[in-house]
Structure formats: C-alpha cells, structure tokens
C-alpha atoms as a PDB file:
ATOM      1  CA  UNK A   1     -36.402 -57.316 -44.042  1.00  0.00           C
ATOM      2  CA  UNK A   2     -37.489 -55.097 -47.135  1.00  0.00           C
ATOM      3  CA  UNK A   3     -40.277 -57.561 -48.037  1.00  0.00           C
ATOM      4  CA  UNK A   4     -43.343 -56.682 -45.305  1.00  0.00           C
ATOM      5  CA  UNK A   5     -44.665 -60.123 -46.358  1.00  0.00           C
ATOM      6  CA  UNK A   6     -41.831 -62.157 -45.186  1.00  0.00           C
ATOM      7  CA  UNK A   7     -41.477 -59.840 -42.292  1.00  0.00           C
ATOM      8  CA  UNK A   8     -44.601 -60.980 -41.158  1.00  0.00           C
ATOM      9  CA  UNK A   9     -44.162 -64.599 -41.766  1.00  0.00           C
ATOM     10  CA  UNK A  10     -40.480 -64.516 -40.202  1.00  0.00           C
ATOM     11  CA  UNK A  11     -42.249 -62.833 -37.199  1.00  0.00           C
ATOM     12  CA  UNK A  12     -45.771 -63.666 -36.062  1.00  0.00           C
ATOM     13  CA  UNK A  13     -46.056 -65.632 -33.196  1.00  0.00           C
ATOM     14  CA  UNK A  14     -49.417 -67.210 -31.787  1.00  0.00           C
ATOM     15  CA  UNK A  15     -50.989 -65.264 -28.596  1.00  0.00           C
ATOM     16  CA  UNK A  16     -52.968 -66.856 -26.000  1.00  0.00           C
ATOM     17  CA  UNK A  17     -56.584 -66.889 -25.526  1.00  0.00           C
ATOM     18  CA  UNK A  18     -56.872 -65.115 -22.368  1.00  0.00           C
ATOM     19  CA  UNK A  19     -54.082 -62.289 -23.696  1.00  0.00           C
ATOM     20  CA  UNK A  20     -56.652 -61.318 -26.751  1.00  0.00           C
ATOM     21  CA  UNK A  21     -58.700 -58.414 -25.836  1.00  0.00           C
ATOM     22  CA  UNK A  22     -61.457 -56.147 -27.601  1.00  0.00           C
ATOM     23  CA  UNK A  23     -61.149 -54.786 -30.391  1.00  0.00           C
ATOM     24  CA  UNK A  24     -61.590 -57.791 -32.770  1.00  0.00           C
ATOM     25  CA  UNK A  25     -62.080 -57.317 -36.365  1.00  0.00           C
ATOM     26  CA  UNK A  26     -65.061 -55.583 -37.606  1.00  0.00           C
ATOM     27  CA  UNK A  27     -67.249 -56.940 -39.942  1.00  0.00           C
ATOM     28  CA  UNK A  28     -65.627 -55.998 -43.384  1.00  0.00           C
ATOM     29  CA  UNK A  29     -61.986 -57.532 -41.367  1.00  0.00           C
ATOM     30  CA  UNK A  30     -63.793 -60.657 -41.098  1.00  0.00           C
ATOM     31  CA  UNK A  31     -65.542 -61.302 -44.092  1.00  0.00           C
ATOM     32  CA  UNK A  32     -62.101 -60.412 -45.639  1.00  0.00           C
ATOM     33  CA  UNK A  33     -60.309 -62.761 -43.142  1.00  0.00           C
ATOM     34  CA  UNK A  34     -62.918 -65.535 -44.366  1.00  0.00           C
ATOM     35  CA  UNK A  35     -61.936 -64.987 -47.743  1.00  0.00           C
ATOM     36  CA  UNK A  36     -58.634 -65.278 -47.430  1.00  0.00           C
ATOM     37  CA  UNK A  37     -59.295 -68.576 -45.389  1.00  0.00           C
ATOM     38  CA  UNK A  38     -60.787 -70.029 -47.980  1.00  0.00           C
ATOM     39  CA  UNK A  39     -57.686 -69.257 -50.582  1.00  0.00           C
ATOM     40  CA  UNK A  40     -55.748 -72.328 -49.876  1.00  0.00           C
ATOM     41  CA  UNK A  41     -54.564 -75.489 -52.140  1.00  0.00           C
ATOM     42  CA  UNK A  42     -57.945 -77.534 -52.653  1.00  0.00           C
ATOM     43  CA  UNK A  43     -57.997 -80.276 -55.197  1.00  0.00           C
ATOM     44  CA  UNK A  44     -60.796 -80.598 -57.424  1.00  0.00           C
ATOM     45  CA  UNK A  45     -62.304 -77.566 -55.806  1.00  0.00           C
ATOM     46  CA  UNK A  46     -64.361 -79.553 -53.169  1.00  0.00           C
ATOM     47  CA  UNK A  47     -64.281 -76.179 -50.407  1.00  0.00           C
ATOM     48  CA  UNK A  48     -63.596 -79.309 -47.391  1.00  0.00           C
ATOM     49  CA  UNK A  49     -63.786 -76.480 -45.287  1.00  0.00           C
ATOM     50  CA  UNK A  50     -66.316 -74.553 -43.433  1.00  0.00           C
ATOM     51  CA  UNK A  51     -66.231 -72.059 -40.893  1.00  0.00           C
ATOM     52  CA  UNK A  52     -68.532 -71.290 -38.270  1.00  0.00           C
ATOM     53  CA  UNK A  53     -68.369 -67.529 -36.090  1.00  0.00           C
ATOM     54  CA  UNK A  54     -68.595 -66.572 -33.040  1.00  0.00           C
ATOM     55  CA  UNK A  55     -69.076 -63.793 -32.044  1.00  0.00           C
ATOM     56  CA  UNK A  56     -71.387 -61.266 -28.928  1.00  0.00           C
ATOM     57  CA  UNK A  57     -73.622 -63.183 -26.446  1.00  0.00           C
ATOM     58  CA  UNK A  58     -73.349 -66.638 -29.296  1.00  0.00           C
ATOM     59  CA  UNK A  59     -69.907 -66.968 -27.483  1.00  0.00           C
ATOM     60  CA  UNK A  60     -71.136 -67.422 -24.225  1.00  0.00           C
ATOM     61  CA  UNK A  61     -74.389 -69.370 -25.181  1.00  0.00           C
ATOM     62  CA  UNK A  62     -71.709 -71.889 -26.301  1.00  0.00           C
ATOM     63  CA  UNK A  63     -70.139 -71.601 -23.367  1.00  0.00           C
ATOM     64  CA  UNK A  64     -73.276 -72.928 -21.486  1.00  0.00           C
ATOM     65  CA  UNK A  65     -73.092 -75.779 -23.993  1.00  0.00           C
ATOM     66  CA  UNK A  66     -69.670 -76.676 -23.461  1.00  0.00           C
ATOM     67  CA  UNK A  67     -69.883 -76.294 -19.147  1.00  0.00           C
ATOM     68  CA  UNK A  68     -73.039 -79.464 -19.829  1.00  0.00           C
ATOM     69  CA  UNK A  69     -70.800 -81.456 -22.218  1.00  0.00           C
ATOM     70  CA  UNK A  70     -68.044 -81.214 -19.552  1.00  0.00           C
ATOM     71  CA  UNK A  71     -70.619 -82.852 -16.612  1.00  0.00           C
ATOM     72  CA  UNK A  72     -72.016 -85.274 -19.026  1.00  0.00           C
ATOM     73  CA  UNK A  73     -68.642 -86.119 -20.179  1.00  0.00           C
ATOM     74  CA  UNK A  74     -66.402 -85.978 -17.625  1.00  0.00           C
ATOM     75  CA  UNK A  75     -65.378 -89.125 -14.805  1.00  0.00           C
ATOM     76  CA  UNK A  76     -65.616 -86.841 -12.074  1.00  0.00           C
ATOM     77  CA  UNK A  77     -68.278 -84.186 -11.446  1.00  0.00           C
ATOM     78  CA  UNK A  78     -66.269 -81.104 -12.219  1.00  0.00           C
ATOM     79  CA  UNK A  79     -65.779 -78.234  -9.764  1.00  0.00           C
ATOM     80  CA  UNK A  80     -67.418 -74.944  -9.920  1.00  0.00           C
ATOM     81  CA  UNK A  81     -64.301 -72.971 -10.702  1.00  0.00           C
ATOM     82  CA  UNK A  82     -63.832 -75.867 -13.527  1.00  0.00           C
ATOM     83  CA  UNK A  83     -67.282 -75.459 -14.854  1.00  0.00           C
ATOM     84  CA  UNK A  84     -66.966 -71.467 -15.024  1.00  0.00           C
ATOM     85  CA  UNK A  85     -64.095 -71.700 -16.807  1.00  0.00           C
ATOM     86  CA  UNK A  86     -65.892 -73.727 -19.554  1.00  0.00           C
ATOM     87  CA  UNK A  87     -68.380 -71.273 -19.727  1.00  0.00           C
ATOM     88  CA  UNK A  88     -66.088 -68.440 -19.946  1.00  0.00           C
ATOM     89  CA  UNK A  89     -63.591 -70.277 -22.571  1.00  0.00           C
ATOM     90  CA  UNK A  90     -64.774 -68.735 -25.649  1.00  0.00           C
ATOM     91  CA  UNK A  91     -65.075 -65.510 -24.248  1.00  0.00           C
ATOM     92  CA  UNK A  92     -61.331 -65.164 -23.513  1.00  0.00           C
ATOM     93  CA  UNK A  93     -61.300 -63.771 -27.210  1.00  0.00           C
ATOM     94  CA  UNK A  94     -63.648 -61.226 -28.951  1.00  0.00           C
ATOM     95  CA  UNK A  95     -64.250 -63.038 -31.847  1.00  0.00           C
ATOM     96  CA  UNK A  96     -63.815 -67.133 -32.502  1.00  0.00           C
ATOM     97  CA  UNK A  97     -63.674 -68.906 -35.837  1.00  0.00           C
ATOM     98  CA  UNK A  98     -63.811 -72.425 -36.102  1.00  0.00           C
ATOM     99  CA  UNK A  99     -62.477 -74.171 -38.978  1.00  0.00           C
ATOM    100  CA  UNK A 100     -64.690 -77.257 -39.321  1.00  0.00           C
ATOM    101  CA  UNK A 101     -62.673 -79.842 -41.561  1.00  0.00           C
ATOM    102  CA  UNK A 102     -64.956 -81.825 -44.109  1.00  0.00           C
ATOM    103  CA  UNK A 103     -64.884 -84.776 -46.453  1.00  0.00           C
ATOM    104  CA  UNK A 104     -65.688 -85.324 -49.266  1.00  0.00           C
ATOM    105  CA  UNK A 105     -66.314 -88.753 -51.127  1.00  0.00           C
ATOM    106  CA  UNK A 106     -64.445 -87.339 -54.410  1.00  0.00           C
ATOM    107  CA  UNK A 107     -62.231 -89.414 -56.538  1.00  0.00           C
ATOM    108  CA  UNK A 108     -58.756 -88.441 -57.394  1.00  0.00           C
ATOM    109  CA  UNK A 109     -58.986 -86.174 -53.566  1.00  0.00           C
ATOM    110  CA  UNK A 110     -57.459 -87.941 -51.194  1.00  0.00           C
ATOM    111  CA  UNK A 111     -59.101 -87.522 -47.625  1.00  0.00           C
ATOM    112  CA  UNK A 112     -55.321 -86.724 -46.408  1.00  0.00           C
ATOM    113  CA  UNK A 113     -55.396 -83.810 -48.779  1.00  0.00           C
ATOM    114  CA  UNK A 114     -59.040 -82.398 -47.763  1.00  0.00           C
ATOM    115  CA  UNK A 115     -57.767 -82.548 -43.866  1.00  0.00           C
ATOM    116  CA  UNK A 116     -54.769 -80.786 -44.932  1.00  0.00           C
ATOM    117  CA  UNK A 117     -56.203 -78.209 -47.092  1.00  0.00           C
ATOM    118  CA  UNK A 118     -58.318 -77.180 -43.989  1.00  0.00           C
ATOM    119  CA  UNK A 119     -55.354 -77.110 -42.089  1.00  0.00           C
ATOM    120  CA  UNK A 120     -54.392 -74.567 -44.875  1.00  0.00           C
ATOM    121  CA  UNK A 121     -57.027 -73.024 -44.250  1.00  0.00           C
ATOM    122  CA  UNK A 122     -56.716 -72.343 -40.552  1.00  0.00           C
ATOM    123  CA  UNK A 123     -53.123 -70.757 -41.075  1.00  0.00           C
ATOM    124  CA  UNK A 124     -54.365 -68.446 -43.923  1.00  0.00           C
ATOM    125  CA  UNK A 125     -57.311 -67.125 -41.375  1.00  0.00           C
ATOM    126  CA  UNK A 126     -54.627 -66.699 -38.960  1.00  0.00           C
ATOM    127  CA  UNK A 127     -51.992 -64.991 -41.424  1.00  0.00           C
ATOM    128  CA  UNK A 128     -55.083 -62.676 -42.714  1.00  0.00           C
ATOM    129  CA  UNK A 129     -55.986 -61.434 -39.278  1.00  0.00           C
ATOM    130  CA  UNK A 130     -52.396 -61.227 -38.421  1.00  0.00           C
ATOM    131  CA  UNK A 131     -51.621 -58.783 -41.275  1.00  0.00           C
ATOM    132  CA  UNK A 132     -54.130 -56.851 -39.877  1.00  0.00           C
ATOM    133  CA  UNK A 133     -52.729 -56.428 -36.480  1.00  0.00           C
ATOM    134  CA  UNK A 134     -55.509 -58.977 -34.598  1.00  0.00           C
ATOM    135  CA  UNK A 135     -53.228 -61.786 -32.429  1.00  0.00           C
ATOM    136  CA  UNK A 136     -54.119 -65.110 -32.829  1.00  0.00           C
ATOM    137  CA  UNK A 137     -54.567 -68.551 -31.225  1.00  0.00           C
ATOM    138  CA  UNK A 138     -54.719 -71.726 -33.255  1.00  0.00           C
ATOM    139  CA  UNK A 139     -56.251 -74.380 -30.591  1.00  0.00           C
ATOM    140  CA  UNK A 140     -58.606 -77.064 -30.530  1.00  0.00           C
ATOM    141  CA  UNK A 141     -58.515 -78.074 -26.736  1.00  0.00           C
ATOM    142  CA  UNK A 142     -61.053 -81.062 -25.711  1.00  0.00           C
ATOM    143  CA  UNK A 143     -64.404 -79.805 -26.926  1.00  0.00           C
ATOM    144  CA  UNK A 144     -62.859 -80.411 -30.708  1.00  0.00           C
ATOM    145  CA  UNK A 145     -63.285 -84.094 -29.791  1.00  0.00           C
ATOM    146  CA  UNK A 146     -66.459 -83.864 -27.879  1.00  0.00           C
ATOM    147  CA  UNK A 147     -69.577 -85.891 -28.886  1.00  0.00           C
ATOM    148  CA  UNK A 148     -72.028 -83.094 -27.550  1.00  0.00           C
ATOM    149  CA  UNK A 149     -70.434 -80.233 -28.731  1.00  0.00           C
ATOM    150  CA  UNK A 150     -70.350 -81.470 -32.633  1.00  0.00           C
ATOM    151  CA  UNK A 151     -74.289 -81.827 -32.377  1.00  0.00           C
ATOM    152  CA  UNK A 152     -74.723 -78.551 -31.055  1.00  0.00           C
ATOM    153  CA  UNK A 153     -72.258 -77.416 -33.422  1.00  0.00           C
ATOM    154  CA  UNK A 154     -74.556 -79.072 -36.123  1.00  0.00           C
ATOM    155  CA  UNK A 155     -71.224 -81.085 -37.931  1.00  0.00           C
ATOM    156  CA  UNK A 156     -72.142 -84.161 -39.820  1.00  0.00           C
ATOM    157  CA  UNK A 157     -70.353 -87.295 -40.018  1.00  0.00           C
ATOM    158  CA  UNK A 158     -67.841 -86.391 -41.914  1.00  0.00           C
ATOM    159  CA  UNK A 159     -66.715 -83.373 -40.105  1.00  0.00           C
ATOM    160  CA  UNK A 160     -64.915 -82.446 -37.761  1.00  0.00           C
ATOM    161  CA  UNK A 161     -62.780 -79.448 -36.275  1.00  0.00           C
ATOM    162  CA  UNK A 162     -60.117 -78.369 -37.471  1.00  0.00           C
ATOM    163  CA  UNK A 163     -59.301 -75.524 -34.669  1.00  0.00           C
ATOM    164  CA  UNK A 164     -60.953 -72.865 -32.673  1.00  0.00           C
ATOM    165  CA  UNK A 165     -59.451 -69.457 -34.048  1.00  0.00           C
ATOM    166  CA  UNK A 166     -59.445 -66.929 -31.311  1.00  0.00           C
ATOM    167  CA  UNK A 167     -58.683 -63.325 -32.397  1.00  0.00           C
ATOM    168  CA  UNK A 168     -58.188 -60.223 -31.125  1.00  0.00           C
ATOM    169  CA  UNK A 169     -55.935 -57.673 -29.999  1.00  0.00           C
ATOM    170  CA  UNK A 170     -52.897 -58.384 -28.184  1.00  0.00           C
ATOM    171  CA  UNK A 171     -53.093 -57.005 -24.732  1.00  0.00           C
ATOM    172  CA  UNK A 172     -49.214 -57.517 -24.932  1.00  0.00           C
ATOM    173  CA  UNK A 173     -46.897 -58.250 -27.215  1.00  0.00           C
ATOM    174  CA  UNK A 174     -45.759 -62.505 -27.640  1.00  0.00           C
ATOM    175  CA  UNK A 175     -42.829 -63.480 -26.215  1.00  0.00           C
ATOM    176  CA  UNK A 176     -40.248 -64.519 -28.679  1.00  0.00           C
ATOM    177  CA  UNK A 177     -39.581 -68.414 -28.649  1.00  0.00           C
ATOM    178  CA  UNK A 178     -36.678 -70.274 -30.623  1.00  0.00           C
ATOM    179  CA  UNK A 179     -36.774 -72.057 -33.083  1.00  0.00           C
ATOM    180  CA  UNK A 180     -35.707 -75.867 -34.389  1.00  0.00           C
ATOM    181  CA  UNK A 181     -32.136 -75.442 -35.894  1.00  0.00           C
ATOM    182  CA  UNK A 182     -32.579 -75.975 -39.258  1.00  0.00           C
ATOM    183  CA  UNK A 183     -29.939 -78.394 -39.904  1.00  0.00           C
ATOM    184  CA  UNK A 184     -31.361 -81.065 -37.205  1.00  0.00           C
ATOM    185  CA  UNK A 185     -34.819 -80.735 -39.303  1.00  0.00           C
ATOM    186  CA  UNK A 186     -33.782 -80.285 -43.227  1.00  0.00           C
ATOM    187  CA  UNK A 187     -32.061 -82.475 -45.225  1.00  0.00           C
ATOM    188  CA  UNK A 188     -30.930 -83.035 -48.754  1.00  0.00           C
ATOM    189  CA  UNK A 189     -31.844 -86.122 -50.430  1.00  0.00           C
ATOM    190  CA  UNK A 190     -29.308 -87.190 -52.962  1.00  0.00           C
ATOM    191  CA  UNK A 191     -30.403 -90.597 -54.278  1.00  0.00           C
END
C-alpha cells in the first residue's frame, strides 16, 4: 500500500499484555497519545471520557489493590500463585491507560453515543501509540467490573471503564489472524 495510513490500519494487530516490554512511550509520546485519544466523534462536546495513567511503582501499588479486591471478591480464597498474578497484572506492560467511560445527563446526547465515543476513544489511543511503533492491548478483564477497584480508582456513578490500555514494545512481532469474509458480514440494503 502507498498510503502509510491505511497500511497501518490494514495491518496492526493487538499484542498481549505479557508480550509488551520496556520501552513504553516517553512522556511527550504520551501526552501526544492522550491527545489523539481524545480526537474522536463527541456530540455536544461533553469529553465522556477520561483517562487515568499508569505508570512506575503506581502500577504495582494497584496491583496490591486489585490482589485485596480479588480475596474480598472472590467465592473461593484464591491461591498464592492466583493472588501474585493480580499483583503483577498491570505490570505485564510499561505503561497502562485506562479509558474511564462517563455520562453525561445532556439532552440531544444519547448515553449510547457517550459509551461509544469512549470506545472511540480507546481505538484512537491505541492507533496513536501504534503509529508510533508501541504494541497494544485493548482489555478490560474482571477488575473493569469490580466494586473495589472503581473506589480506589476514584470513578463516580456514572463511570465506568472503558478498557485497560497496555502499551509497550513488542517483544515479538503478532501473529497474523484472519479475518471475517466480508461477504458473510456486509450487505447492501436495497429497499
């Protein structure tokens, strides 16, 4: 393809936590990421976005967070290799973004279209770090949903996450995977 653009789109590929290593973006890289993030469709320019960063030792203080939400939370007392791995989960990156999707009362926006304008905005902070050669991870994984980690996360009651970004540079390159044939998912309609 002549167009880098479209070369990009027709090629990036999502890279697993744990498959993200150091370097991550340096401060300029992010604040430009964050920009770009916030450069999506958003009617009656309500910003129902926010983002919150992780980054250093605030990754793993989390992670302490997220290991007590998982006792409290869980049916079964979880194992020690379980509860490590909680603790360790937003280190797998070197740098996290999370998207926090928020509402607001606003007539004429539609809640559907705040949720999916931070949607929009998750994609664009992926797409902006992509460009730049970070690999991403789009996830939200249980501690999205849980009660304790939204307090300690600060999100009010009409928030809530839209993913956990994890960037950083590919310790390999993604495999390929194929995609939907695009006649058994477009169609014409003809009236």
């Amino acid at each position: 393809m002549d167009n880098p653009i479209l070369a990009l789109l027709a090629s990036r590929r999502s890279v697993k936590p744990d498959k993200l290593k150091s370097p991550g973006p340096t401060p300029s890289e992010i604040e430009t990421i964050l920009t770009i993030a916030s450069r999506v469709p958003d009617h009656k320019k309500l910003a129902p976005w926010r983002f919150i960063v992780f980054e250093g030792e605030a990754r793993a203080r989390l992670g302490e967070i997220i290991a007590e939400a998982c006792i409290a939370e869980e049916k079964e007392p979880p194992s020690e290799v379980r509860l490590a791995m909680e603790r360790g989960r937003l280190m797998r990156a070197p740098l996290v973004i999370a998207v926090v999707s928020r509402i607001v009362a606003q007539r004429g926006a539609p809640e559907w279209e705040q949720i999916l304008s931070a949607g929009a905005s998750c994609f664009n902070l992926c797409l902006a770090a992509n460009a730049m050669g970070y690999g991403t991870s789009w996830i939200t994984e249980w501690i999205a949903y849980s009660d304790r980690v939204r307090a300690a996360l600060g999100l009010a009651d009409n928030e809530r996450i839209a993913g956990f970004i994890y960037i950083g540079t590919p310790a390999e390159r993604p495999e390929e995977r194929e995609r939907p044939d695009l006649a058994a998912i477009v169609s014409r309609w003809r009236g």
